[in-house]
Structures are given as structure tokens and as C-alpha cells.
Protein backbone atom coordinates (compact mmCIF):
# COMPACT_ATOMS: atom_id res chain seq x y z
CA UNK A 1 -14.36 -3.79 15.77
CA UNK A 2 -14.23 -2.32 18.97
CA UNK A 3 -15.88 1.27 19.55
CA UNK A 4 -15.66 4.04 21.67
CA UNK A 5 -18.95 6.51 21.10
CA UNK A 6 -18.15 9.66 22.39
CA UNK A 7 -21.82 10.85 22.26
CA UNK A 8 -24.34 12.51 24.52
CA UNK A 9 -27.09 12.04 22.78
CA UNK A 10 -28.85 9.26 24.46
CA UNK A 11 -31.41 8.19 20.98
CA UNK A 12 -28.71 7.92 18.79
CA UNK A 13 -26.47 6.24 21.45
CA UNK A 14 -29.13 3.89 21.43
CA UNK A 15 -29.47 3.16 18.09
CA UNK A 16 -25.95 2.82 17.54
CA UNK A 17 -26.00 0.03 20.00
CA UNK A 18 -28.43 -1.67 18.10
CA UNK A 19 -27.01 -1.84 15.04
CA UNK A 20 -23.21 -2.19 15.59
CA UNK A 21 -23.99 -5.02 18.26
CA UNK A 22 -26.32 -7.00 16.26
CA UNK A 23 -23.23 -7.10 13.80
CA UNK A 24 -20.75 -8.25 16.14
CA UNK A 25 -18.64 -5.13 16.98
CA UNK A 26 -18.40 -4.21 20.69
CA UNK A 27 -18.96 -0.68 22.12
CA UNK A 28 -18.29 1.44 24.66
CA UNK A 29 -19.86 4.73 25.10
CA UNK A 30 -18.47 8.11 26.82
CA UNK A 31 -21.52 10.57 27.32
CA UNK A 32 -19.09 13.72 27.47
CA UNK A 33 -15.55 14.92 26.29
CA UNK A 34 -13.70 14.19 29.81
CA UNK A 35 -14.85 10.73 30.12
CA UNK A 36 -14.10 10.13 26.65
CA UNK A 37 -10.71 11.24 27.03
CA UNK A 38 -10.33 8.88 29.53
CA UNK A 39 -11.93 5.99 28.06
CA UNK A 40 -9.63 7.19 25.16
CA UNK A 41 -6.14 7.31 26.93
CA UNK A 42 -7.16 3.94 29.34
CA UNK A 43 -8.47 1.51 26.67
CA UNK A 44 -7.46 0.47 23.20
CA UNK A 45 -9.91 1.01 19.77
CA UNK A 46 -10.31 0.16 16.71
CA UNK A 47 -11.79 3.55 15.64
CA UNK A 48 -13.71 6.56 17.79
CA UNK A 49 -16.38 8.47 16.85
CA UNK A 50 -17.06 11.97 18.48
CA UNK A 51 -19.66 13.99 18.12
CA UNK A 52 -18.96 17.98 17.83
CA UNK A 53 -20.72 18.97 20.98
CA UNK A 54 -20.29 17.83 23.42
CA UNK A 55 -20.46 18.45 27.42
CA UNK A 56 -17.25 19.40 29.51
CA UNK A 57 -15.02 19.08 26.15
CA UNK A 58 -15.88 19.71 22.86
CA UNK A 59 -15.45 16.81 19.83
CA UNK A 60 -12.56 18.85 18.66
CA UNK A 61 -10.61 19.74 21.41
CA UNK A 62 -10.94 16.10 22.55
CA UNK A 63 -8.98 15.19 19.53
CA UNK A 64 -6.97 17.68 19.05
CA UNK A 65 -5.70 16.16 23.23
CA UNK A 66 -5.76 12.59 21.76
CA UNK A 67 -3.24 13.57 19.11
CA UNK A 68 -1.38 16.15 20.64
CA UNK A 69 -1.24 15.59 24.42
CA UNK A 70 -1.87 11.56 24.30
CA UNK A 71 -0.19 10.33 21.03
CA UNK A 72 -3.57 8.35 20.39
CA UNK A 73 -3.26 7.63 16.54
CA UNK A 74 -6.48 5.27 16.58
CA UNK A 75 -8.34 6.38 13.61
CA UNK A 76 -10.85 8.89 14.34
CA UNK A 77 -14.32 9.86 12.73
CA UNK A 78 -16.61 13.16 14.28
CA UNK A 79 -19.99 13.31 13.99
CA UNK A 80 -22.06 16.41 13.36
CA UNK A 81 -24.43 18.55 12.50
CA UNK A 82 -22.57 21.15 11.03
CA UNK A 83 -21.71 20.91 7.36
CA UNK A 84 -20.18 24.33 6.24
CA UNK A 85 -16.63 24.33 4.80
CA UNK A 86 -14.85 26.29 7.67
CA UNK A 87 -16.19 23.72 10.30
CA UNK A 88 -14.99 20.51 8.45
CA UNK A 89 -11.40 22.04 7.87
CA UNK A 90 -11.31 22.66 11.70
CA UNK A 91 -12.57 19.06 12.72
CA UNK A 92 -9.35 17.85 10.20
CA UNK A 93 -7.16 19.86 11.47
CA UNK A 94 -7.85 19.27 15.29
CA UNK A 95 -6.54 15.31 13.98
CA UNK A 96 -9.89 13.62 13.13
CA UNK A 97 -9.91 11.33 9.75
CA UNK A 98 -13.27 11.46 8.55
CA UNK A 99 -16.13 13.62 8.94
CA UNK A 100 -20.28 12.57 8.67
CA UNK A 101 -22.97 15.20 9.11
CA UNK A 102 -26.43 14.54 10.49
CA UNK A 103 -28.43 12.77 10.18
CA UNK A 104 -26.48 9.98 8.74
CA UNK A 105 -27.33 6.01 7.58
CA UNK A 106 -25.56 3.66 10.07
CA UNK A 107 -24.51 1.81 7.46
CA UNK A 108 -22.02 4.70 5.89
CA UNK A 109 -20.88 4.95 9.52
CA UNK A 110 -20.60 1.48 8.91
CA UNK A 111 -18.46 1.53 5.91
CA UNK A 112 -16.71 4.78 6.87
CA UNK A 113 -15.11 3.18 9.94
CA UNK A 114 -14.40 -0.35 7.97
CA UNK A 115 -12.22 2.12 5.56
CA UNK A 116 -10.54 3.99 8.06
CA UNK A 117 -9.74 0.42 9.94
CA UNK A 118 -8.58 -0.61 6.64
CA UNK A 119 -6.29 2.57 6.31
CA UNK A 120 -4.35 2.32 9.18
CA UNK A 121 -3.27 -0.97 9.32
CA UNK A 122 0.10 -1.55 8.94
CA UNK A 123 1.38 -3.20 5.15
CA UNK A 124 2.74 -6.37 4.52
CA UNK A 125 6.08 -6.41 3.74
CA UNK A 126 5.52 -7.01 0.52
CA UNK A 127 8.88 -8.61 -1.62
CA UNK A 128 9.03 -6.96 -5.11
CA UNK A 129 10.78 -9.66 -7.27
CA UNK A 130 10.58 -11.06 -10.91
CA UNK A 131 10.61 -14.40 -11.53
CA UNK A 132 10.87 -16.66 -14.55
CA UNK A 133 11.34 -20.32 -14.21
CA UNK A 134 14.18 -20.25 -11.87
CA UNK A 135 15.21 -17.21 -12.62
CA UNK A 136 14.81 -14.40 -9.95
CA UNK A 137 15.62 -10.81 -9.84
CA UNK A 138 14.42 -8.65 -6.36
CA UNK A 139 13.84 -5.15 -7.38
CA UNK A 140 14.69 -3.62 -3.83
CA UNK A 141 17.66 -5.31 -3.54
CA UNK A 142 18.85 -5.86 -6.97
CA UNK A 143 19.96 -9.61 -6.09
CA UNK A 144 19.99 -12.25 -8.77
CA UNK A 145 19.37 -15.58 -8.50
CA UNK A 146 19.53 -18.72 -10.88
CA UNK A 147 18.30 -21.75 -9.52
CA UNK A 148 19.21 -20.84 -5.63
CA UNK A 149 22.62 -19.35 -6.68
CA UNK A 150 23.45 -15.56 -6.73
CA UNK A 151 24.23 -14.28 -10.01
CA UNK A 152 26.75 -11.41 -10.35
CA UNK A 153 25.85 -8.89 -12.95
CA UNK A 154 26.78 -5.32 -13.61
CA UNK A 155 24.50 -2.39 -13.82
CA UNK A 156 24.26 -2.55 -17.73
CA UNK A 157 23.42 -6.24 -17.26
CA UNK A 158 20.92 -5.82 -15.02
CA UNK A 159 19.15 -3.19 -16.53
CA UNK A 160 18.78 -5.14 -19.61
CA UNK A 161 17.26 -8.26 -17.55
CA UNK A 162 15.05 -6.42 -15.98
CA UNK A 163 13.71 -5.00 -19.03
CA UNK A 164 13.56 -8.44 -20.54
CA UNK A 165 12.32 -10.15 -17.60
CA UNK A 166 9.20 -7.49 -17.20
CA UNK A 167 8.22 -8.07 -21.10
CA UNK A 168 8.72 -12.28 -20.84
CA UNK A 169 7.60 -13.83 -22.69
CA UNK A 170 7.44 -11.38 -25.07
CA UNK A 171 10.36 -10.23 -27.37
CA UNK A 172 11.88 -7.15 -26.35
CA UNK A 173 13.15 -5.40 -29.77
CA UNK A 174 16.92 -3.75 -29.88
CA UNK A 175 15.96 -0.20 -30.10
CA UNK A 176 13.98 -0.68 -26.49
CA UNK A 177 17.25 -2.47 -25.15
CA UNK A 178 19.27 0.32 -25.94
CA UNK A 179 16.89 2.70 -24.81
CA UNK A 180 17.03 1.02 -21.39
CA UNK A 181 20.77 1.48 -21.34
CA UNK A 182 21.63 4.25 -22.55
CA UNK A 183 18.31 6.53 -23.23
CA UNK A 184 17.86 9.09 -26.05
CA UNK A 185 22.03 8.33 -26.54
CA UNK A 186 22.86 5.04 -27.72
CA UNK A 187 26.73 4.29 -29.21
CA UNK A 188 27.86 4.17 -32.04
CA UNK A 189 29.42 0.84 -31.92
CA UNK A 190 26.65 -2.56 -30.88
CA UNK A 191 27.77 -2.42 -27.55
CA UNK A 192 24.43 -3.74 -26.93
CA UNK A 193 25.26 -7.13 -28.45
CA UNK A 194 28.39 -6.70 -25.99
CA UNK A 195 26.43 -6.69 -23.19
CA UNK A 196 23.68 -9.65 -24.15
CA UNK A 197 26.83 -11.54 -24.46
CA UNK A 198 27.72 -10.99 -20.85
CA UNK A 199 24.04 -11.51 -19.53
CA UNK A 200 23.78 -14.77 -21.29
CA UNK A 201 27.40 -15.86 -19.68
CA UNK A 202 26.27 -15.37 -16.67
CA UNK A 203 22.73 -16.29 -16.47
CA UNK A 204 22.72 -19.50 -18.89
CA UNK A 205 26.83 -19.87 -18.45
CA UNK A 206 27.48 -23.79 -18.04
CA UNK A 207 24.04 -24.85 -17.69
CA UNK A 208 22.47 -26.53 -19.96
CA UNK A 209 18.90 -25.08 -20.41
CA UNK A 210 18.95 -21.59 -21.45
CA UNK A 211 16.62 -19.02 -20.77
CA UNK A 212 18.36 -15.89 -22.87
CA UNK A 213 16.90 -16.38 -26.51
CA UNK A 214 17.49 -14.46 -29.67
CA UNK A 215 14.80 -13.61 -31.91
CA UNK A 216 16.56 -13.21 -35.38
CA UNK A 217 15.80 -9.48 -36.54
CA UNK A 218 13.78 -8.92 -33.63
CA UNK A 219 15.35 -9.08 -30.57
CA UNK A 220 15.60 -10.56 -27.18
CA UNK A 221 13.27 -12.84 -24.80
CA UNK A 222 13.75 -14.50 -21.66
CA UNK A 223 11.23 -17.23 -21.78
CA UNK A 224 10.89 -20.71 -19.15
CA UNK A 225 12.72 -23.49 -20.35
CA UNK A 226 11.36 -26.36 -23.03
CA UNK A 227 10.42 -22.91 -25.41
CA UNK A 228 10.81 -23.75 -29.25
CA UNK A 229 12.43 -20.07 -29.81
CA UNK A 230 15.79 -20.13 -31.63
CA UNK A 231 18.29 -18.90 -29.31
């Protein structure tokens, strides 16, 4: 990681050295609010950590400028000695992410700033989708795919594979099925059989290994090709 200290406390400055160097991270230390600023606004961080008081500008009016004034959304952690209620609200609210009273271990520094590093990096786009042998379905954009090839289905259809493909292998009985569908109000007639017949046309239509199976006075599976279920 790389530091800014905005500290004027030249012991602990010290110290801090010490023990954040020895572990690889780089620092750079501001020994008042104005030079911090600047350091601040000039230079790119990982994470700054301000002490309350401070000379020329106070820990948090110099955050409250980094957020406001500067749009500096590096994550932020004050240090102090003050530990009532009213005085942590108002270091939150001037835009800092943690708080640590002193004295502190370095090593919860340590791990504080590790978390807030963690925090505020960006996620990975991550792709929701449920697969099964060949058989995808992506859950943000509803697309279906069987073997590389989009698979048209309507939204009855796909409701039901979805439910089926979150439960495979397991069975997934004909009360749940219609529950998916249609909720506390299933028909009167088995449109539900209706409906498997349409998924299974289109998902195991013309090919020769099916993935749809019927579990005689159970239900429904999809399950990877070679299973021994009847179908």
C-alpha cells in the first residue's frame, strides 16, 4: 500500500515508519492539515490516515475538503484520542471511513486499512449463470443456451428451468413447479404438464441426449447426460 500520514506527532510518525516499511508499504507523511491537503489533492493513495488535531487544519475539516472541495474518494481512516459518541459521528460525517482511538496496536491499523483497501475496490463483473452439462441459463440476461445455440423459451418455460436447473440434480416435485408458476394459485386444469412439454421441445427437441427427465410420481430433474433416470 501506499500511505499518506497526516500526523504531527513526530514518535508515532516514527513508529509508523517502522512498522509499515519493514512490511513493504511505502509512506509519505504530512506534519499538518495544509500540507496534507496538498499531498492529498497532488498524489494518489491507497488509504490516509489523519489524526484529529492537527496544526493549520484540523483532521476533520481536512476531510470534510478532500470529499467535498477535492472529490478525493481514497478511503480514509482518523486517528484520535477522543472516543466519546458525539466526536466519532462528527469524524463520519466530515467523510472519513473508519475511526481508531489512542493508543492503538499497529497491527489493527494494519488490518483496518487492508479492509478499507479491500472495500473500495471496484467488483468483478461477475456473470450469474446456471449451467448443467451444456445447458446454460444467464440470470441477468435471461438467455438460454444448449450446446452454443440460443434457446427460445417463454416466461412460464423459463421459470420452470430455472427452478429445475437450481435443484439439479435433485428432483423438483409438482407442487414446487406449480408454485414457481403460478404461486399460492395454481389451475385447475395440469397446465403444468403443458408447459414441461414445451420445455422439453425446446431444450432436448431433435437431439438425441436428453437432459429433461421425469421422475414417475415425483416430479422433474434436469440432470447431465449418461443419468440412469427414466425420462
Amino acid at each position: 500500500m501506499r500511505l499518506l500520514i497526516v500526523e504531527d506527532n513526530p514518535h508515532l510518525v516514527a513508529n509508523l515508519f517502522e512498522y509499515f516499511e519493514e512490511r513493504g508499504h511505502v509512506l509519505d507523511v504530512a506534519p499538518d492539515g495544509l500540507t496534507g491537503l496538498h499531498l492529498a489533492v497532488s498524489n494518489s493513495y491507497d488509504a490516509i490516515v489523519v489524526d484529529w488535531m492537527l496544526p493549520r487544519l484540523d483532521g476533520p475539516t481536512l476531510v470534510q475538503r478532500l470529499r467535498r472541495d477535492s472529490g478525493i474518494r481514497t478511503p480514509i481512516i482518523m486517528l484520535t484520542a477522543r472516543d466519546e459518541l458525539p466526536d466519532k459521528l462528527a469524524g463520519f460525517h466530515a467523510g472519513a471511513d473508519d475511526y481508531l482511538t489512542k493508543p492503538f496496536d499497529l497491527a489493527e491499523l494494519e488490518v483496518r486499512l487492508h479492509a478499507l483497501l479491500a472495500r473500495s475496490q471496484p467488483q468483478p463483473n461477475i456473470r450469474r449463470e446456471l449451467v448443467v452439462d451444456g445447458l446454460s441459463l444467464n440470470l441477468d440476461t435471461l438467455d438460454v443456451m444448449r450446446d452454443g445455440a440460443l434457446v427460445k423459451l417463454y416466461p412460464a418455460c423459463r421459470k420452470l428451468l430455472e427452478a429445475l436447473m437450481r435443484a439439479s440434480p435433485a428432483v423438483v416435485t409438482r407442487e414446487r413447479l406449480e408454485e414457481v408458476v403460478w404461486g399460492d394459485s395454481p389451475p385447475d386444469t395440469d397446465m403444468l404438464r403443458s408447459h414441461m412439454y414445451e420445455l422439453r421441445r425446446a431444450i432436448d427437441g431433435g437431439r438425441s441426449s436428453k437432459l429433461i427427465q421425469t421422475v414417475p410420481r415425483s416430479g422433474y430433474r434436469i440432470a447431465a447426460r449418461g443419468s440412469d433416470e427414466p425420462t
